[in-house]
C-alpha atoms as a PDB file:
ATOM      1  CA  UNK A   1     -11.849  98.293 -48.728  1.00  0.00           C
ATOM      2  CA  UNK A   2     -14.416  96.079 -49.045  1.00  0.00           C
ATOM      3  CA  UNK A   3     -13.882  95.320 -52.673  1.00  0.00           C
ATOM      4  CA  UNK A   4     -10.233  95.400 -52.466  1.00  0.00           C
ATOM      5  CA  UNK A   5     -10.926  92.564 -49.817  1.00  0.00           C
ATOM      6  CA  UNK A   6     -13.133  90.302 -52.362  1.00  0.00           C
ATOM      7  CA  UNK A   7     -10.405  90.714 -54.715  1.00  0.00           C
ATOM      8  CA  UNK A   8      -7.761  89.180 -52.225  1.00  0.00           C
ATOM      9  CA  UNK A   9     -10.378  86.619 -51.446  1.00  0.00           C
ATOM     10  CA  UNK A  10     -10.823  86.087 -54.969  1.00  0.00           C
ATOM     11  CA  UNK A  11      -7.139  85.326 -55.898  1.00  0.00           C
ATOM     12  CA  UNK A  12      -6.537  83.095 -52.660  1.00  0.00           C
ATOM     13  CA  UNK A  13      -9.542  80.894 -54.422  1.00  0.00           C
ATOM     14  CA  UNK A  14      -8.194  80.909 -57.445  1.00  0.00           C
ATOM     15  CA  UNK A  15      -4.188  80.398 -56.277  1.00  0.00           C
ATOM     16  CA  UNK A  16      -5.700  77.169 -53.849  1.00  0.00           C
ATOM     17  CA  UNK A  17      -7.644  75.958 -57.119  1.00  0.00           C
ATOM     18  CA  UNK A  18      -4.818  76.481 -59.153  1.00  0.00           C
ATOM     19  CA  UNK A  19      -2.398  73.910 -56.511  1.00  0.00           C
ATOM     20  CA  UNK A  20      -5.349  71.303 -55.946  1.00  0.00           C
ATOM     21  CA  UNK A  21      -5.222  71.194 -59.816  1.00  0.00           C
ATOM     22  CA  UNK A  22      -1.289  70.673 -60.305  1.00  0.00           C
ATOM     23  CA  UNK A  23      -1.926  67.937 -57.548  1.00  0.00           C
ATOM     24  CA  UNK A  24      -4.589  66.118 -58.818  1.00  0.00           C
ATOM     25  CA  UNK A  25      -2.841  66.397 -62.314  1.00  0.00           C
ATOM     26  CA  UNK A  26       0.927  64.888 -60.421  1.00  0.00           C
ATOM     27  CA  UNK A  27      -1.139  62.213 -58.437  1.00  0.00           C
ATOM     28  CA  UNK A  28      -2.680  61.226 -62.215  1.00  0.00           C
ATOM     29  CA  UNK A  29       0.496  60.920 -63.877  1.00  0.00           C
ATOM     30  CA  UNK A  30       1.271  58.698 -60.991  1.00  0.00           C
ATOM     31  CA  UNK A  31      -1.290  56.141 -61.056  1.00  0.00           C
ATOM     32  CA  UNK A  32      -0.209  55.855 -64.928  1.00  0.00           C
ATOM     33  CA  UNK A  33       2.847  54.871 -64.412  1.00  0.00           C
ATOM     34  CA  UNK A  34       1.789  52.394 -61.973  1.00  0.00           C
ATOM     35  CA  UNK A  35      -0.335  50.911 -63.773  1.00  0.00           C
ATOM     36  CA  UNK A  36       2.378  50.689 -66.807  1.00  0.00           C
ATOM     37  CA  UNK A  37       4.376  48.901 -64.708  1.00  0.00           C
ATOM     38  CA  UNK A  38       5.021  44.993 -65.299  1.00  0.00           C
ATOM     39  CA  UNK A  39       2.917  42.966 -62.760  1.00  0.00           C
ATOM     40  CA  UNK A  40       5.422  40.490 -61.973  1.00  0.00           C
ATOM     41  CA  UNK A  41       3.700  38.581 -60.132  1.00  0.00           C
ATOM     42  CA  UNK A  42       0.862  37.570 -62.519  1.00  0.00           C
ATOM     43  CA  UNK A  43       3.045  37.557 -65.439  1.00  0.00           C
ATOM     44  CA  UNK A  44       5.071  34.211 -64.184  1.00  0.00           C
ATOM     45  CA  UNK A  45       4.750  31.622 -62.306  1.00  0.00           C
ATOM     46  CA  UNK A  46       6.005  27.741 -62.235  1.00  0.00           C
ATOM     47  CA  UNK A  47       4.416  24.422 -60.316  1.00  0.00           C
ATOM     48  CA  UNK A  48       5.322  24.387 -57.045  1.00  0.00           C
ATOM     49  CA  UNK A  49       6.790  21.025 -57.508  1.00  0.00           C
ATOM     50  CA  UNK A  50       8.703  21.583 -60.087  1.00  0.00           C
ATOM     51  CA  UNK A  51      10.979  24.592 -58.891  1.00  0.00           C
ATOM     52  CA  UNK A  52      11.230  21.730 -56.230  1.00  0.00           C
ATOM     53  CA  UNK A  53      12.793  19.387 -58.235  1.00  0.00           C
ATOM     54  CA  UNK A  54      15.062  21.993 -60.208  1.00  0.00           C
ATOM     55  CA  UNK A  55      16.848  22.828 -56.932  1.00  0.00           C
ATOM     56  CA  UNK A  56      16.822  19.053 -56.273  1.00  0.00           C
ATOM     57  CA  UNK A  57      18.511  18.721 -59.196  1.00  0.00           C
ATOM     58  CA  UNK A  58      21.248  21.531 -58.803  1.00  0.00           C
ATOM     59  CA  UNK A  59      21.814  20.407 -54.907  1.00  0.00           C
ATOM     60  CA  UNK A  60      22.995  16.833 -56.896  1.00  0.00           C
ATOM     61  CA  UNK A  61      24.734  18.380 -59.321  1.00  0.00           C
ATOM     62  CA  UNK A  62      26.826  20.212 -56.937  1.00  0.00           C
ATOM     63  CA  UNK A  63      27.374  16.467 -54.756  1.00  0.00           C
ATOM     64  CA  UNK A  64      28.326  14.847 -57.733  1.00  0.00           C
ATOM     65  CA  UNK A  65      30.860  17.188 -59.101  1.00  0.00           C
ATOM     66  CA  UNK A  66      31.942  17.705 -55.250  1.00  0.00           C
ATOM     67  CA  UNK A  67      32.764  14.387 -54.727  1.00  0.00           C
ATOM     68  CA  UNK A  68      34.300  13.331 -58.128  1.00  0.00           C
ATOM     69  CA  UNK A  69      36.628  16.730 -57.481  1.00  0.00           C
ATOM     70  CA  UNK A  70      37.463  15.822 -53.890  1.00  0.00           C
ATOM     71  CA  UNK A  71      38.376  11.997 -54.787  1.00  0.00           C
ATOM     72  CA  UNK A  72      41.297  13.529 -56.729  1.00  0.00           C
ATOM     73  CA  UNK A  73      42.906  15.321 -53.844  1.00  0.00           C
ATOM     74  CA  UNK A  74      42.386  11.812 -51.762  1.00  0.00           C
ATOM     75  CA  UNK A  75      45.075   9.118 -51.110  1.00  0.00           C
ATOM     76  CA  UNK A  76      43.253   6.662 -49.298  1.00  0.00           C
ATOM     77  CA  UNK A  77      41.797   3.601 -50.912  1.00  0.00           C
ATOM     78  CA  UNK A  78      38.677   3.557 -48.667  1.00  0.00           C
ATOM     79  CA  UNK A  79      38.217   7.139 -49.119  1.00  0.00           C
ATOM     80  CA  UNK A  80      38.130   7.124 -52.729  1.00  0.00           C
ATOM     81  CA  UNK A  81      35.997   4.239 -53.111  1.00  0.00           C
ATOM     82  CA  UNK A  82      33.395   6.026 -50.898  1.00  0.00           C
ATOM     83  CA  UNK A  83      33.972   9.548 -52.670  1.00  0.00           C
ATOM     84  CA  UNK A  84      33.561   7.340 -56.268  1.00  0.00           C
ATOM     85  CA  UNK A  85      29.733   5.718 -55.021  1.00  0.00           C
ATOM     86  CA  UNK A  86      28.724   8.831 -53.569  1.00  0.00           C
ATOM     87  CA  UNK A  87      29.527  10.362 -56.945  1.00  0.00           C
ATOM     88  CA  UNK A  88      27.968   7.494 -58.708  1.00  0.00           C
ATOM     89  CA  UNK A  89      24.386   7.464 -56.286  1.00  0.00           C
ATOM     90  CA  UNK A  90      23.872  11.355 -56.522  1.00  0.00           C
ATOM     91  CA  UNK A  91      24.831  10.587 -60.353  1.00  0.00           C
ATOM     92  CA  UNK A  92      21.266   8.210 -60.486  1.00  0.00           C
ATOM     93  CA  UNK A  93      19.275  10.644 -58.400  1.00  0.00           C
ATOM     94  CA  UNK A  94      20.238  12.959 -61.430  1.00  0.00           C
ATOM     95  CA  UNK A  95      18.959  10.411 -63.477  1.00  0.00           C
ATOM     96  CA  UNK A  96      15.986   9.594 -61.478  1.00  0.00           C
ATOM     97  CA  UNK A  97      14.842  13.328 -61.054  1.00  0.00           C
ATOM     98  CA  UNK A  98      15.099  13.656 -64.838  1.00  0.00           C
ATOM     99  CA  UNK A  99      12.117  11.195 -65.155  1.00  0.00           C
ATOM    100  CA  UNK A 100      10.197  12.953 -62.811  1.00  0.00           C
ATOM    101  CA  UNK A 101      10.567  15.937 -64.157  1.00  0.00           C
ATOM    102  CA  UNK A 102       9.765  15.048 -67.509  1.00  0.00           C
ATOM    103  CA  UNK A 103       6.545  13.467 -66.293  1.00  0.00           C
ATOM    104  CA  UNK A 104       5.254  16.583 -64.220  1.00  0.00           C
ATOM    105  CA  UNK A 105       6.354  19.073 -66.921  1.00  0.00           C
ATOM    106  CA  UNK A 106       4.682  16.817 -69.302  1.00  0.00           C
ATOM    107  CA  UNK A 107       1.794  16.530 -67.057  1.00  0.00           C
ATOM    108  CA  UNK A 108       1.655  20.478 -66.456  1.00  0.00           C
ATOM    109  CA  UNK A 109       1.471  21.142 -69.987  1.00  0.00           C
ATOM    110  CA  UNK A 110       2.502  24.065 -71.970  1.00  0.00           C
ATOM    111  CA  UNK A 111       3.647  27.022 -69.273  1.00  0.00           C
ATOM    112  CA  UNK A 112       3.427  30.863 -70.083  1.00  0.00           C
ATOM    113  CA  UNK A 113       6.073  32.571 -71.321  1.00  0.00           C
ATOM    114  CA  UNK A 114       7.779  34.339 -69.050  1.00  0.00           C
ATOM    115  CA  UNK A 115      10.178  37.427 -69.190  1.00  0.00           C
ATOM    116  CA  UNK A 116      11.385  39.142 -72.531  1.00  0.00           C
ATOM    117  CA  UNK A 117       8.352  38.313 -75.528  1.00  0.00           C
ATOM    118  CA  UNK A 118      10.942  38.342 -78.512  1.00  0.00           C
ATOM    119  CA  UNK A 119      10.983  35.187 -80.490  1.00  0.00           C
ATOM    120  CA  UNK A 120      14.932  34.685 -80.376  1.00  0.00           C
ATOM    121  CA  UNK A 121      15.414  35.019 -76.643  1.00  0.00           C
ATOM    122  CA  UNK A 122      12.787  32.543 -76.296  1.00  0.00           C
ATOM    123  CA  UNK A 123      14.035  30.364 -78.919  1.00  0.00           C
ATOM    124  CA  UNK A 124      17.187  30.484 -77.657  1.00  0.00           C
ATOM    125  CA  UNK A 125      15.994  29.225 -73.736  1.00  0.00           C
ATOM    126  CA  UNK A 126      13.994  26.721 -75.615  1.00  0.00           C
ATOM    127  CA  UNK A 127      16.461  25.678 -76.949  1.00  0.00           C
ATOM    128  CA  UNK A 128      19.038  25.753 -74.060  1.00  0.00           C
ATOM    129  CA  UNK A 129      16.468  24.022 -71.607  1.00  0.00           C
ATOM    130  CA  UNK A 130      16.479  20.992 -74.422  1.00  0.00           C
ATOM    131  CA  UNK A 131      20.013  20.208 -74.425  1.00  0.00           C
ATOM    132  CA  UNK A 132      20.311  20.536 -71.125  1.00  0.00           C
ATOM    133  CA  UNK A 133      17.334  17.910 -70.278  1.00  0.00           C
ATOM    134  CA  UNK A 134      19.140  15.613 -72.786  1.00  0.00           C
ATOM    135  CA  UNK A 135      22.668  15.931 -70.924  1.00  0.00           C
ATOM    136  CA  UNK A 136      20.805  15.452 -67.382  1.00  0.00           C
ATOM    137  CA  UNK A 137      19.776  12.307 -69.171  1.00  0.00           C
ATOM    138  CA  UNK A 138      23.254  11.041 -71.547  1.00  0.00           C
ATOM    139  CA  UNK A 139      25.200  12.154 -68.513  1.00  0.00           C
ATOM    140  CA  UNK A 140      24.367   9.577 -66.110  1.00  0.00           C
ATOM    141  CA  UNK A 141      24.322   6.710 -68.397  1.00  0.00           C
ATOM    142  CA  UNK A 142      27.526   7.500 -69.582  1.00  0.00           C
ATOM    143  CA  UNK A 143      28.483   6.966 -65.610  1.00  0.00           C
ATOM    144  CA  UNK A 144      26.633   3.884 -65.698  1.00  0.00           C
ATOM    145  CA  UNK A 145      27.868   2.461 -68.982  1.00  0.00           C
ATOM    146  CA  UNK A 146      31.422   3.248 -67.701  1.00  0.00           C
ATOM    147  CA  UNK A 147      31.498   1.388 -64.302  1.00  0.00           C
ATOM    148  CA  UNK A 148      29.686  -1.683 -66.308  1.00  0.00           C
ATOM    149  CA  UNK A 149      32.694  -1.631 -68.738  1.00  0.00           C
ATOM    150  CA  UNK A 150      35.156  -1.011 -66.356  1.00  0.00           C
ATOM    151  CA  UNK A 151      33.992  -4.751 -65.050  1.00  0.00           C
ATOM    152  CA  UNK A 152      32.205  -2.898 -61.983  1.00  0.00           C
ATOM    153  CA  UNK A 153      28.611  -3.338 -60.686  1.00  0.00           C
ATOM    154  CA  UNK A 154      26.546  -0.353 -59.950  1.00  0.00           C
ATOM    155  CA  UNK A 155      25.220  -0.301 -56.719  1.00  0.00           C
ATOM    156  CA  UNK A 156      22.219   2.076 -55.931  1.00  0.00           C
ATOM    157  CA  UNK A 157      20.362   2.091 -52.455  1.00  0.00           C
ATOM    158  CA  UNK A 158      21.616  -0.931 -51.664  1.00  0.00           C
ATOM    159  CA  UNK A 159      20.220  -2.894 -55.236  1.00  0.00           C
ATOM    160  CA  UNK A 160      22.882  -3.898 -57.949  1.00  0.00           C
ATOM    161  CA  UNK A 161      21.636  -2.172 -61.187  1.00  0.00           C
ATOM    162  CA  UNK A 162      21.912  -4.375 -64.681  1.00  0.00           C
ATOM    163  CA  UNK A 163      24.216  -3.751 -66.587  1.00  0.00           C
ATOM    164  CA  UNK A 164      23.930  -1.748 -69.830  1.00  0.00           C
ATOM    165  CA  UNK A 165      27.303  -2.760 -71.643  1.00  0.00           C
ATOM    166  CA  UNK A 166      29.446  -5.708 -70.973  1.00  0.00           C
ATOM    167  CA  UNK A 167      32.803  -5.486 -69.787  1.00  0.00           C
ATOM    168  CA  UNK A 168      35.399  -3.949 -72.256  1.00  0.00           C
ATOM    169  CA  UNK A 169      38.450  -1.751 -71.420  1.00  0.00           C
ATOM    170  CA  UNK A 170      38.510  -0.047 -74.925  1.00  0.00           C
ATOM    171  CA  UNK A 171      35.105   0.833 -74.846  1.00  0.00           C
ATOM    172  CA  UNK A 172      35.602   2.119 -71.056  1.00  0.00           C
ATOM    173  CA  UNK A 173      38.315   4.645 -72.219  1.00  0.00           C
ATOM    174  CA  UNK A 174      35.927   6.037 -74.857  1.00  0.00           C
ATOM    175  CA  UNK A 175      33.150   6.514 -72.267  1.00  0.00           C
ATOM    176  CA  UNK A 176      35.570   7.676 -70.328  1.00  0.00           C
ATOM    177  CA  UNK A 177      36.416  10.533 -71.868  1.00  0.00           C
ATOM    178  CA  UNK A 178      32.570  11.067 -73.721  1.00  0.00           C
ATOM    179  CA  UNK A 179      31.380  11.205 -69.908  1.00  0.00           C
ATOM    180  CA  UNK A 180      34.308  14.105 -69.220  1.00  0.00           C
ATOM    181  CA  UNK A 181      33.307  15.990 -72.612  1.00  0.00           C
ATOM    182  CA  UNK A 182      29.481  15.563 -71.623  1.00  0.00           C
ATOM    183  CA  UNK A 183      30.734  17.124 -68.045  1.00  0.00           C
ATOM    184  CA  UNK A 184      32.499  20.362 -69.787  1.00  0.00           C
ATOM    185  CA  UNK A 185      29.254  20.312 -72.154  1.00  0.00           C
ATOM    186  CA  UNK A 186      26.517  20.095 -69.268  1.00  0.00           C
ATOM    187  CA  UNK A 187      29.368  22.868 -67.056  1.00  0.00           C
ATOM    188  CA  UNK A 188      29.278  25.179 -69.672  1.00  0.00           C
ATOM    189  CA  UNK A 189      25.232  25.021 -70.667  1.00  0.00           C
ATOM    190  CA  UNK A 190      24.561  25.673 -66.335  1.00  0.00           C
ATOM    191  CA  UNK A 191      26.952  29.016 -67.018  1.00  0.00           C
ATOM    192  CA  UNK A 192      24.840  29.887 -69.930  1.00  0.00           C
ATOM    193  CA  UNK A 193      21.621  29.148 -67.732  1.00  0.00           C
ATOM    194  CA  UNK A 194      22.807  31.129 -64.984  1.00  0.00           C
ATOM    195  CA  UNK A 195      24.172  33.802 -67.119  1.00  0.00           C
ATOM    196  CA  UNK A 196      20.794  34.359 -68.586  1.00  0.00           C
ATOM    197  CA  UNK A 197      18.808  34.292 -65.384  1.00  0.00           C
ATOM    198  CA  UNK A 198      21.253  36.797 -63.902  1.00  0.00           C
ATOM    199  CA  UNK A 199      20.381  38.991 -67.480  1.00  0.00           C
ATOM    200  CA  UNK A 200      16.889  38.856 -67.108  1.00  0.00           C
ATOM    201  CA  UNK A 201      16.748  39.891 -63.138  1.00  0.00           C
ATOM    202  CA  UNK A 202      19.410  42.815 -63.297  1.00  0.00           C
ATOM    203  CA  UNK A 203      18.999  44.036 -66.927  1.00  0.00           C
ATOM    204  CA  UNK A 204      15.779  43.692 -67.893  1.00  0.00           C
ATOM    205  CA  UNK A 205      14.104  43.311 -64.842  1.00  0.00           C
ATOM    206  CA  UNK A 206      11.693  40.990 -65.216  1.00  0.00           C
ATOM    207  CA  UNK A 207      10.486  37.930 -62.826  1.00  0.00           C
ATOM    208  CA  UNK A 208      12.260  35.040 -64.596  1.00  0.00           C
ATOM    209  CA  UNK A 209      14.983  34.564 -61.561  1.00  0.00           C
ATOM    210  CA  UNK A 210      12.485  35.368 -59.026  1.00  0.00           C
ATOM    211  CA  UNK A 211       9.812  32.838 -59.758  1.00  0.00           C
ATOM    212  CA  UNK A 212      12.308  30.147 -59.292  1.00  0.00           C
ATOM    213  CA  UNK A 213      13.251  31.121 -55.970  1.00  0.00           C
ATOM    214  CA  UNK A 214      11.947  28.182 -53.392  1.00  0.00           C
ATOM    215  CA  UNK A 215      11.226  31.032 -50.814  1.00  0.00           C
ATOM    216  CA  UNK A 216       8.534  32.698 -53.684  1.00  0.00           C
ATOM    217  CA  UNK A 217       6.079  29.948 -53.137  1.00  0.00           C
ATOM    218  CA  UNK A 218       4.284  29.488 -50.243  1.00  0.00           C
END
């Protein structure tokens, strides 16, 4: 009996070993794949000041085409005139948040790459980011060049702006329509932008999106 009972003993021991084993082998595996995982957080991150200025930028970009939009659907004189200098003064804060943003970026020097490490996706937001810069810049003074050749002072903050062309009526209906091509060009780069941000958060999953999120810095 009393053998028969060291043998049960014996097997309990060796059954219990056997589990703590398989559990300190599945709690292993586990702390791999944690450590495998992306660290999101460390792998990106952007100047506070400018993810500031990027939603700055969007907010106006919105106002601008919001206003130019609604000014078509509008009969009254007054109305339109107030829809058109709202259009053109959110227009300049485009312009003047370009500068600044050029200055910090230059200023914050070259940023870590962030998201996918192949040399064509990043090539290809390189390259993206460029043209749009230059269109936040060409955009504007098209505006600009426009009212001063449609004969009509620009106005911003209450101080009349020089003007960059002289008055011309041919010239106005070519910047006319270079500042509605340079619209559909600037429109369709933002869908691009977007499209790619929205890529990188659902498919591949990295922080791109997320670390241009206002509420991700504190």
């Amino acid at each position: 009996m009393a053998m028969r009972r060291d043998i049960s003993g014996m097997g309990r021991e060796k059954m219990t070993a056997a589990r703590q084993n398989d559990v300190s082998a599945q709690t292993a595996r586990m702390e791999n794949r944690l450590l495998q995982q992306p660290v999101h957080e460390a792998a990106v991150s952007r100047p506070r000041k400018l993810v500031i200025l990027h939603w700055l930028t969007v907010l106006c970009l919105v106002l601008v085409a919001g206003f130019i939009l609604t000014r078509d659907e509008v009969d009254g004189r007054a109305a339109r005139m107030w829809l058109l200098e709202g259009h053109r003064h959110f227009g300049l804060f485009v312009l003047l948040l370009f500068f600044v943003r050029v200055a910090l970026r230059l200023r914050a020097g070259k940023l870590p790459h962030e998201g996918s490490p192949r040399r064509l996706m990043r090539f290809m937001a390189t390259l993206t980011h460029v043209a749009m810069y230059a269109l936040l810049l060409v955009q504007p003074l098209l505006g600009w060049s426009l009212s001063n050749a449609e004969g009509k002072p620009v106005h911003f903050l209450g101080v009349t702006l020089p003007a960059l062309v002289g008055a011309d009526e041919d010239l106005a209906d070519s910047l006319h329509v270079w500042h509605q091509n340079t619209a559909w060009l600037l429109l369709a780069l933002i869908s691009l932008h977007v499209a790619a941000a929205l890529f990188h958060h659902f498919i591949l999953r990295d922080g791109v999106l997320r670390m241009m999120l206002p509420e991700r810095r504190r």
